[in-house]
C-alpha atoms as a PDB file:
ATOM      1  CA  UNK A   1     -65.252 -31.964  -7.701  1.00  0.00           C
ATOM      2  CA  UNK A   2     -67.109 -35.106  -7.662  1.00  0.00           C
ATOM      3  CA  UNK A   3     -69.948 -33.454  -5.295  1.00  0.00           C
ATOM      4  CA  UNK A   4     -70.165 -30.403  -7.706  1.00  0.00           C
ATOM      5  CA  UNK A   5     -71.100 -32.669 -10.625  1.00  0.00           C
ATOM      6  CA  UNK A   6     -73.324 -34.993  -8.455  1.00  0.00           C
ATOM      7  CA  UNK A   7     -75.305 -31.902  -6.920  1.00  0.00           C
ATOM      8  CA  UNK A   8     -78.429 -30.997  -8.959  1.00  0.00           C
ATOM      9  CA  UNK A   9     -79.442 -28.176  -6.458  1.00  0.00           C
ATOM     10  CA  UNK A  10     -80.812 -25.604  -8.188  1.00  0.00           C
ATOM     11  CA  UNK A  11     -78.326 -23.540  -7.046  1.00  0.00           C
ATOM     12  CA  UNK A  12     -75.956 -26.049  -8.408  1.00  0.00           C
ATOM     13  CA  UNK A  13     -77.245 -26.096 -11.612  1.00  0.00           C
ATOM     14  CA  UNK A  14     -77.202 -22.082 -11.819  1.00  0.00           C
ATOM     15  CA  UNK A  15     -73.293 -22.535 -11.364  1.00  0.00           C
ATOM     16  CA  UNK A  16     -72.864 -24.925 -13.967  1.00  0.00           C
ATOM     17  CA  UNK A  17     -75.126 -22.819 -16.895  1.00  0.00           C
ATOM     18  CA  UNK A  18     -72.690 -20.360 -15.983  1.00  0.00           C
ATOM     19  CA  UNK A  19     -69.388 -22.395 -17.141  1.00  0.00           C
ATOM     20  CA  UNK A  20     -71.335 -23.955 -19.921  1.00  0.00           C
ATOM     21  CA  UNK A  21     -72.099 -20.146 -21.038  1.00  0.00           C
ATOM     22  CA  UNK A  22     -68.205 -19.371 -20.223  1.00  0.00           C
ATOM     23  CA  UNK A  23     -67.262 -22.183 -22.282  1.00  0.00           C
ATOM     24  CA  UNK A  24     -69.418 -21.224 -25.291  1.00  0.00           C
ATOM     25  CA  UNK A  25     -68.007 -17.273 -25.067  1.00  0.00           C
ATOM     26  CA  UNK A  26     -64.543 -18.654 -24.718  1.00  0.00           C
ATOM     27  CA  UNK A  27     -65.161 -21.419 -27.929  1.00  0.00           C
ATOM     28  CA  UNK A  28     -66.266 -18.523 -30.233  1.00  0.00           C
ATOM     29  CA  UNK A  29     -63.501 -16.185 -29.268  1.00  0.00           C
ATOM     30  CA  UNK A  30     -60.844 -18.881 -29.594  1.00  0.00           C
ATOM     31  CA  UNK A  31     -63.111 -20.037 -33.087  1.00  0.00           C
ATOM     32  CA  UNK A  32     -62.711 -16.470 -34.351  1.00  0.00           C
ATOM     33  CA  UNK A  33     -58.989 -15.680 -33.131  1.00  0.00           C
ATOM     34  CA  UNK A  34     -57.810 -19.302 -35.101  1.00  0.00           C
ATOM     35  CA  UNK A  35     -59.638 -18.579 -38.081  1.00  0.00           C
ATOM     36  CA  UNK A  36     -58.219 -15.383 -38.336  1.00  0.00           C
ATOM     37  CA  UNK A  37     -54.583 -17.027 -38.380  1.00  0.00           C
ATOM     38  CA  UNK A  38     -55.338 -18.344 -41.862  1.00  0.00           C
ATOM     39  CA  UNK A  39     -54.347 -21.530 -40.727  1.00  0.00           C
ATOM     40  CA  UNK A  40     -57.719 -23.126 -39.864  1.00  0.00           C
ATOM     41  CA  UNK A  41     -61.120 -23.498 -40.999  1.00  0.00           C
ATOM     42  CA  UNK A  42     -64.275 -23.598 -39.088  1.00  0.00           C
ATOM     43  CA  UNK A  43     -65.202 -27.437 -38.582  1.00  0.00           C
ATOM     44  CA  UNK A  44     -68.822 -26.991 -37.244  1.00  0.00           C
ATOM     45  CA  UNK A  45     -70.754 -27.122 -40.622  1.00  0.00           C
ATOM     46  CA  UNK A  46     -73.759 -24.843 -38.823  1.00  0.00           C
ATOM     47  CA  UNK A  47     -71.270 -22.286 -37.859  1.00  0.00           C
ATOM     48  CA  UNK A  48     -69.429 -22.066 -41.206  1.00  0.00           C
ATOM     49  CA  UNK A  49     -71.048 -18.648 -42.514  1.00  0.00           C
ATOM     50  CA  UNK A  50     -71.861 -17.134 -39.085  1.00  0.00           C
ATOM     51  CA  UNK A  51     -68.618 -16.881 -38.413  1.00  0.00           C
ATOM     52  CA  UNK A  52     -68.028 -15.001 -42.138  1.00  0.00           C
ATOM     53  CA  UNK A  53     -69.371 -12.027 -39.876  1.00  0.00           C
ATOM     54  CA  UNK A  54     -68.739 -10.767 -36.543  1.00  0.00           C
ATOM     55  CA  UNK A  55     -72.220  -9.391 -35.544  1.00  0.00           C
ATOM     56  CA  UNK A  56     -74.069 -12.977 -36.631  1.00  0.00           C
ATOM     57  CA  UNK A  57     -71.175 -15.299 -34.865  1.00  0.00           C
ATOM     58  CA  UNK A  58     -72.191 -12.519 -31.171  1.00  0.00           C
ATOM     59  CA  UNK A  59     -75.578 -13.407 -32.016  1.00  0.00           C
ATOM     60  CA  UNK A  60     -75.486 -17.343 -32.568  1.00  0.00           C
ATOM     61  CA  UNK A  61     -73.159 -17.381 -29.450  1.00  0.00           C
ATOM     62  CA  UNK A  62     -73.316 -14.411 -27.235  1.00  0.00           C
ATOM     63  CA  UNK A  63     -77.098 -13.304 -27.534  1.00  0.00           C
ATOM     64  CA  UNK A  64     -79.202 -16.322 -28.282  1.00  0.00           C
ATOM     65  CA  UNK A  65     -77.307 -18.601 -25.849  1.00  0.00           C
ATOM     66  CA  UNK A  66     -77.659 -16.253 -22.867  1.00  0.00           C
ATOM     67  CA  UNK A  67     -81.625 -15.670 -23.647  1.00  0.00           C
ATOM     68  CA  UNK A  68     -81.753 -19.809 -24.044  1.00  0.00           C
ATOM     69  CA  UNK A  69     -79.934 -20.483 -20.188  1.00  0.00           C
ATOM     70  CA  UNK A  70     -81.552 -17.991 -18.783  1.00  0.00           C
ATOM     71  CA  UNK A  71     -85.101 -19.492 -19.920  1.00  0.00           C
ATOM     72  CA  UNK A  72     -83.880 -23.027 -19.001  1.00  0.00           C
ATOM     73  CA  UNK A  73     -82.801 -21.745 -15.668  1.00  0.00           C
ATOM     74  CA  UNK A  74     -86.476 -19.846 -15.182  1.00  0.00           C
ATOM     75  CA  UNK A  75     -88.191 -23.513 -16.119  1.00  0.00           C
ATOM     76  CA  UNK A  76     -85.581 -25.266 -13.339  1.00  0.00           C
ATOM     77  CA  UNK A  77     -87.463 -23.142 -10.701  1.00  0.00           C
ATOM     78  CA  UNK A  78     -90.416 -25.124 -11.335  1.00  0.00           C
ATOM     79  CA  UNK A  79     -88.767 -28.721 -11.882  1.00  0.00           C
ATOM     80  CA  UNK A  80     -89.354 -31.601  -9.807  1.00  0.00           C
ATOM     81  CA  UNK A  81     -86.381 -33.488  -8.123  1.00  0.00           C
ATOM     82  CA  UNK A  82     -86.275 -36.222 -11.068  1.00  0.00           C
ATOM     83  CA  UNK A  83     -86.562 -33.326 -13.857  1.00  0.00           C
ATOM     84  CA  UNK A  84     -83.286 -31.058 -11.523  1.00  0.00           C
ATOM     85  CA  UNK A  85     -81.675 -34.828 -12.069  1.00  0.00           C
ATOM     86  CA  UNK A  86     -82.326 -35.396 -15.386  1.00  0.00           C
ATOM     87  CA  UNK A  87     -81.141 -31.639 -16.392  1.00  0.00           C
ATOM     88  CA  UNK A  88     -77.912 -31.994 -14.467  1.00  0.00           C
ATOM     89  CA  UNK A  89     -76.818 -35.146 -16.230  1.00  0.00           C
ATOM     90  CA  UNK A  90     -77.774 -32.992 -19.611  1.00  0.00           C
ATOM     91  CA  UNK A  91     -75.962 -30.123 -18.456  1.00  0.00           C
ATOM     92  CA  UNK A  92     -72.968 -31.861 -17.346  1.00  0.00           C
ATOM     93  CA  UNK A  93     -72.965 -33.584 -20.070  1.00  0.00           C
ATOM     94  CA  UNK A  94     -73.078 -30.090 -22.621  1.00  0.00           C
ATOM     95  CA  UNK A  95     -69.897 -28.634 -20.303  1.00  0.00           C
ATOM     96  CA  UNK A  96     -67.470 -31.626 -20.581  1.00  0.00           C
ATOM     97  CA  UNK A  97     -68.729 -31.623 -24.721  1.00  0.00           C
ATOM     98  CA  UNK A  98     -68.044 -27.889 -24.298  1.00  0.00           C
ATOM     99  CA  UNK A  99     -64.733 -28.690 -21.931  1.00  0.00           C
ATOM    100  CA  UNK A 100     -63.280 -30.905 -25.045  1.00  0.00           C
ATOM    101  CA  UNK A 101     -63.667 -28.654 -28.020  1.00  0.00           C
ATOM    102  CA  UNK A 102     -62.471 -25.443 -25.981  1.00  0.00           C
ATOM    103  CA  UNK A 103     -59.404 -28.033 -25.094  1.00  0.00           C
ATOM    104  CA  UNK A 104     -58.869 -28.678 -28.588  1.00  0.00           C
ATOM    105  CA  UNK A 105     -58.477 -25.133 -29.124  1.00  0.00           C
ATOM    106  CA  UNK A 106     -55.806 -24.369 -27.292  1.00  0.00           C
ATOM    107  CA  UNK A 107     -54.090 -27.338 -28.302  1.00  0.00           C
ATOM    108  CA  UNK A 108     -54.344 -25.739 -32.036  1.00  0.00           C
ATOM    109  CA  UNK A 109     -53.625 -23.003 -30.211  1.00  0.00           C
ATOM    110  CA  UNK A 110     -49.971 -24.413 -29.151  1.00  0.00           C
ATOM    111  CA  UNK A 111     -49.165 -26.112 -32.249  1.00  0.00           C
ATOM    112  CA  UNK A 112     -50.132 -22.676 -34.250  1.00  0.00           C
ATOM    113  CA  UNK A 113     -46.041 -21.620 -33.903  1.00  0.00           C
ATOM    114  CA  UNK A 114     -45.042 -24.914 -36.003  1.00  0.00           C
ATOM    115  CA  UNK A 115     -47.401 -23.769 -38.901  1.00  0.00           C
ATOM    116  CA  UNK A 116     -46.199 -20.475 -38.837  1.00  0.00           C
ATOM    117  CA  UNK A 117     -42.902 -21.613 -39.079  1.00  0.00           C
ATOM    118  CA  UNK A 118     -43.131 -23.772 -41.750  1.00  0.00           C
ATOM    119  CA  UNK A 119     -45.074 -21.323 -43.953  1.00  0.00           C
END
């Protein structure tokens, strides 16, 4: 696991886009499925009236995140070895930032019983 977060092969780096695009699907279908509960709200003050609509929440994190990793991933085939090393550490960094908040939703996610419950 380690090596995989070390490497910053371009090849590497085309793996790990692809969870930090998996992560941001899975955040806005687990965003969308809570706030549909009634339960919660949505905490990300950008996000707060995208998500009011199903076609502008695919857009702000279905479309326009696929069409922004695929660019970076097109400007990786042209980095240097420092700029591969630089984007991995930002990369890495987006997918464990990612890793938390899709955590924290299935933690609300497992504590959504005991609200139900109690209402």
């Amino acid at each position: 696991m380690l090596a995989f977060i070390k490497d910053y092969s371009l090849d590497n780096l085309k793996n790990k886009l692809f969870v930090l695009y998996v992560l941001n699907i899975t955040d806005i279908i687990f965003t969308l499925l809570l706030l549909n509960t009634g339960f919660y709200i949505e905490a990300n003050i950008l996000m707060i009236s995208a998500v009011q609509s199903y076609a502008a929440s695919f857009c702000l994190k279905v479309l326009l995140p696929a069409i922004l990793l695929l660019y970076v991933f097109y400007r990786l085939k042209s980095a240097n070895e420092r700029q591969l090393r630089n984007s991995n550490i930002m990369i890495s960094g987006i997918t464990v930032v990612y890793a938390f908040i899709n955590l924290s939703h299935l933690v609300w996610f497992s504590i959504l019983p005991l609200f139900i419950m109690n209402s």
